[in-house]
N, C-alpha and C. Protein backbone atom coordinates (compact mmCIF):
# COMPACT_ATOMS: atom_id res chain seq x y z
N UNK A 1 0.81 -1.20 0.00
CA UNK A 1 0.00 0.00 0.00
C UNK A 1 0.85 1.26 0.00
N UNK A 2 1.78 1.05 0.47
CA UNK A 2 2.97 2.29 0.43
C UNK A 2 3.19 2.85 -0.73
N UNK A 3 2.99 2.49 -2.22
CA UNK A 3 3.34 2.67 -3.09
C UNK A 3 1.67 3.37 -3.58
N UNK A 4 0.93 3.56 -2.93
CA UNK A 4 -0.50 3.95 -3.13
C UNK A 4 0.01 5.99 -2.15
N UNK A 5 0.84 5.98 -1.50
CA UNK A 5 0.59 7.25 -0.80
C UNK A 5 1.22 8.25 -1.79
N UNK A 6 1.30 9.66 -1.56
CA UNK A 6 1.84 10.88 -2.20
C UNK A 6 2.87 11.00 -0.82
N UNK A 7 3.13 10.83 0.17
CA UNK A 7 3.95 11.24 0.68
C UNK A 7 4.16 10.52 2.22
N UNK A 8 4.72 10.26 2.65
CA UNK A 8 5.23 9.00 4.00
C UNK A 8 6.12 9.84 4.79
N UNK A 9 5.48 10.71 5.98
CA UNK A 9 6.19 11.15 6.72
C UNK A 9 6.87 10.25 7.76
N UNK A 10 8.12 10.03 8.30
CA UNK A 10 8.46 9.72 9.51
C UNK A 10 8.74 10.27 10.43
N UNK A 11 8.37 9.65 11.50
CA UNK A 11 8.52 10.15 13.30
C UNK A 11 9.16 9.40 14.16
N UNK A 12 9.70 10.04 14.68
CA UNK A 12 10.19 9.59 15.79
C UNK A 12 9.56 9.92 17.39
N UNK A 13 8.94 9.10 18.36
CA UNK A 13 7.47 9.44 18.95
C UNK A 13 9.08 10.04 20.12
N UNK A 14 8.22 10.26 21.19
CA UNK A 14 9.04 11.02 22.27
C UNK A 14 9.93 10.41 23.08
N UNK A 15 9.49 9.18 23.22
CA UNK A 15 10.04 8.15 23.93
C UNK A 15 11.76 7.53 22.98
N UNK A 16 11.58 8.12 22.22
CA UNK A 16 13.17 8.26 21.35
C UNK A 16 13.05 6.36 20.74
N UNK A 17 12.21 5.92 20.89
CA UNK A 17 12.37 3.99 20.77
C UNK A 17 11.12 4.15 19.44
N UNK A 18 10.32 4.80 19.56
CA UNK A 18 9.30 4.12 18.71
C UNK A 18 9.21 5.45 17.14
N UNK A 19 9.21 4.65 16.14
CA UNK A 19 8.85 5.45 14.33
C UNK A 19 8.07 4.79 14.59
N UNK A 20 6.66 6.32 14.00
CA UNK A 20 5.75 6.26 13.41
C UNK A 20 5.88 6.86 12.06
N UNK A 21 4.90 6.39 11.30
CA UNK A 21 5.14 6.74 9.72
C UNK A 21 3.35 7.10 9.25
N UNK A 22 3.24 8.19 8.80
CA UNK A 22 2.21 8.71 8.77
C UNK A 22 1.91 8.84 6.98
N UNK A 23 1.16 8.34 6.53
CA UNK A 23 1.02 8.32 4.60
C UNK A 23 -0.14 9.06 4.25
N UNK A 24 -0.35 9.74 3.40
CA UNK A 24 -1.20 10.54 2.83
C UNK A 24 -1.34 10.21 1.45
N UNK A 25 -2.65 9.87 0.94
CA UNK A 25 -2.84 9.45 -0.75
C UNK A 25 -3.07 10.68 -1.53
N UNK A 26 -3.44 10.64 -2.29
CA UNK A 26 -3.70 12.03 -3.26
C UNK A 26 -5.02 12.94 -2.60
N UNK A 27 -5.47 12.09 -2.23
CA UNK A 27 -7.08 12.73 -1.27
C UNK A 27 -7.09 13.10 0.10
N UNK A 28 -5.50 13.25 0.51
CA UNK A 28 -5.53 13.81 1.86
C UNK A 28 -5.52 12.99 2.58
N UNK A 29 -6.04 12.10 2.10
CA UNK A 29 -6.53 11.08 3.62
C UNK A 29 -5.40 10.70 4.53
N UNK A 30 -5.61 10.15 5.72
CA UNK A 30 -4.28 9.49 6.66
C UNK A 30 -4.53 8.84 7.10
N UNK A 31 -3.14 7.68 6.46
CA UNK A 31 -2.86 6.57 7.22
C UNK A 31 -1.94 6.73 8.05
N UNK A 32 -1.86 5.43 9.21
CA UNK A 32 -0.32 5.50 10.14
C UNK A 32 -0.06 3.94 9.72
N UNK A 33 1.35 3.81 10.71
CA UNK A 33 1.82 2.58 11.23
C UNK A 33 2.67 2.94 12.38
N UNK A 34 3.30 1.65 12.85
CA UNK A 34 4.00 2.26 13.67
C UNK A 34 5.27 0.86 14.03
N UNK A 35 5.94 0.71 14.36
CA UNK A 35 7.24 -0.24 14.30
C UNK A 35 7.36 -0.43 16.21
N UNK A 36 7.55 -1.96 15.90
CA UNK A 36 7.73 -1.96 17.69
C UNK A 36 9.33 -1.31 18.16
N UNK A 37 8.89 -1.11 19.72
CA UNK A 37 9.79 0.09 19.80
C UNK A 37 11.58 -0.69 19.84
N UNK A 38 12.50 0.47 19.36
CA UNK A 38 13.46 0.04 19.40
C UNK A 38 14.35 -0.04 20.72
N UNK A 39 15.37 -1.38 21.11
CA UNK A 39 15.71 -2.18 21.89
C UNK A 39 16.63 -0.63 22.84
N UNK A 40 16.91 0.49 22.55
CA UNK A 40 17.55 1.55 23.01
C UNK A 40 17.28 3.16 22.05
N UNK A 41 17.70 3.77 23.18
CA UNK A 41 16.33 5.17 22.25
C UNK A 41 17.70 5.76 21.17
N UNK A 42 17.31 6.21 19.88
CA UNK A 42 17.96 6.52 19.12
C UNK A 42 17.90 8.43 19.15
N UNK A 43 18.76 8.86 18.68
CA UNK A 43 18.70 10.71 18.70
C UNK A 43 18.19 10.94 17.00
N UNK A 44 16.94 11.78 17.11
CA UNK A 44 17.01 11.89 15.87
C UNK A 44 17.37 12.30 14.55
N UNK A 45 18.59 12.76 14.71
CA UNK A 45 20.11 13.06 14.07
C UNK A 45 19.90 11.60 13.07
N UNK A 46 20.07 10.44 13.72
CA UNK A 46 20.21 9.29 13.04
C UNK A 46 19.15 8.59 12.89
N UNK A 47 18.05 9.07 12.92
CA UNK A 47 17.05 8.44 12.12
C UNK A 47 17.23 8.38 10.74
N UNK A 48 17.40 7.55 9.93
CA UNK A 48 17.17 7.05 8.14
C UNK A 48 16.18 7.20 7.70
N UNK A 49 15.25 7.89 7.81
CA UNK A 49 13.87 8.26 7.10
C UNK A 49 13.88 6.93 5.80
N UNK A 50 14.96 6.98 4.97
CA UNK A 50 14.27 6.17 4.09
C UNK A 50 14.04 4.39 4.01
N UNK A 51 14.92 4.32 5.14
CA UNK A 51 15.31 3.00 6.13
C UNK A 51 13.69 2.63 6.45
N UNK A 52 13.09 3.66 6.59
CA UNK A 52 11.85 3.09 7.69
C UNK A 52 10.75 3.37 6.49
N UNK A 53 11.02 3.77 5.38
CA UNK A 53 9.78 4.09 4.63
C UNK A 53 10.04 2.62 3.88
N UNK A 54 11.07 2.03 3.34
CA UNK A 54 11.05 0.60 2.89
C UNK A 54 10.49 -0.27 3.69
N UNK A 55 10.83 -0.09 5.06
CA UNK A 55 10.04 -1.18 5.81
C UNK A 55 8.75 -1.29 6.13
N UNK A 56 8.05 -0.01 5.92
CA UNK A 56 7.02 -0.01 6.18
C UNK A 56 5.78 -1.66 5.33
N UNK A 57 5.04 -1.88 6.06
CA UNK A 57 4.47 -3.43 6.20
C UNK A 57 2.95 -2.51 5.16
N UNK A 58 3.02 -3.50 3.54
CA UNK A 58 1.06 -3.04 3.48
C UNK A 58 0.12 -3.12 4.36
N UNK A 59 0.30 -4.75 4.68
CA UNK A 59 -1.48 -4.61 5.51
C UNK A 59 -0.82 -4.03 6.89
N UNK A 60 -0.02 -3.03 7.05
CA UNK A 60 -0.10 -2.69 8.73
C UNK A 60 -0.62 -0.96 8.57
N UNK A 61 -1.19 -0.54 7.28
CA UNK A 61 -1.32 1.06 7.10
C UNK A 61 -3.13 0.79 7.90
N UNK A 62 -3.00 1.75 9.08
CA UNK A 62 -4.61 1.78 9.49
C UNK A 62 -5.31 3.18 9.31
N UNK A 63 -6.68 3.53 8.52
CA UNK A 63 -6.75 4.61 8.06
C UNK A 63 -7.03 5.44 9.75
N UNK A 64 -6.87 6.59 9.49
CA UNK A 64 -7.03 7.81 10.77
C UNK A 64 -8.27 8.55 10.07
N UNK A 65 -9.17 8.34 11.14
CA UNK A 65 -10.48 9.85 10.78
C UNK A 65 -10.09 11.01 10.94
């Protein structure tokens, strides 16, 4: 489904362990996902944005009202 969005933001939530990845299709709409959290908190200096947009899983996009 990733290949269905216009644009795949990534996040890094506060807790420095958990990307969320937020997708938007041509109609605005929003999806998320989110990756279980990582084993030690990362700075987001070194987040790979594009690291986490490949991984992103199809059936794990859930739409947001």
């Amino acid at each position: 489904m990733s290949g269905q969005f216009d644009q795949i933001d990534v996040c890094l939530a506060e807790d420095q362990r958990t990307i969320i990845l937020y997708g938007y299709d041509r109609d605005d709409n929003l999806y998320m996902q989110s990756f279980d959290a990582l084993p030690m908190p990362i700075d987001e200096a070194n987040l790979d944005e594009q690291q986490w947009r490949a991984a992103a899983r199809a059936d794990a996009w859930r739409a947001m009202p």
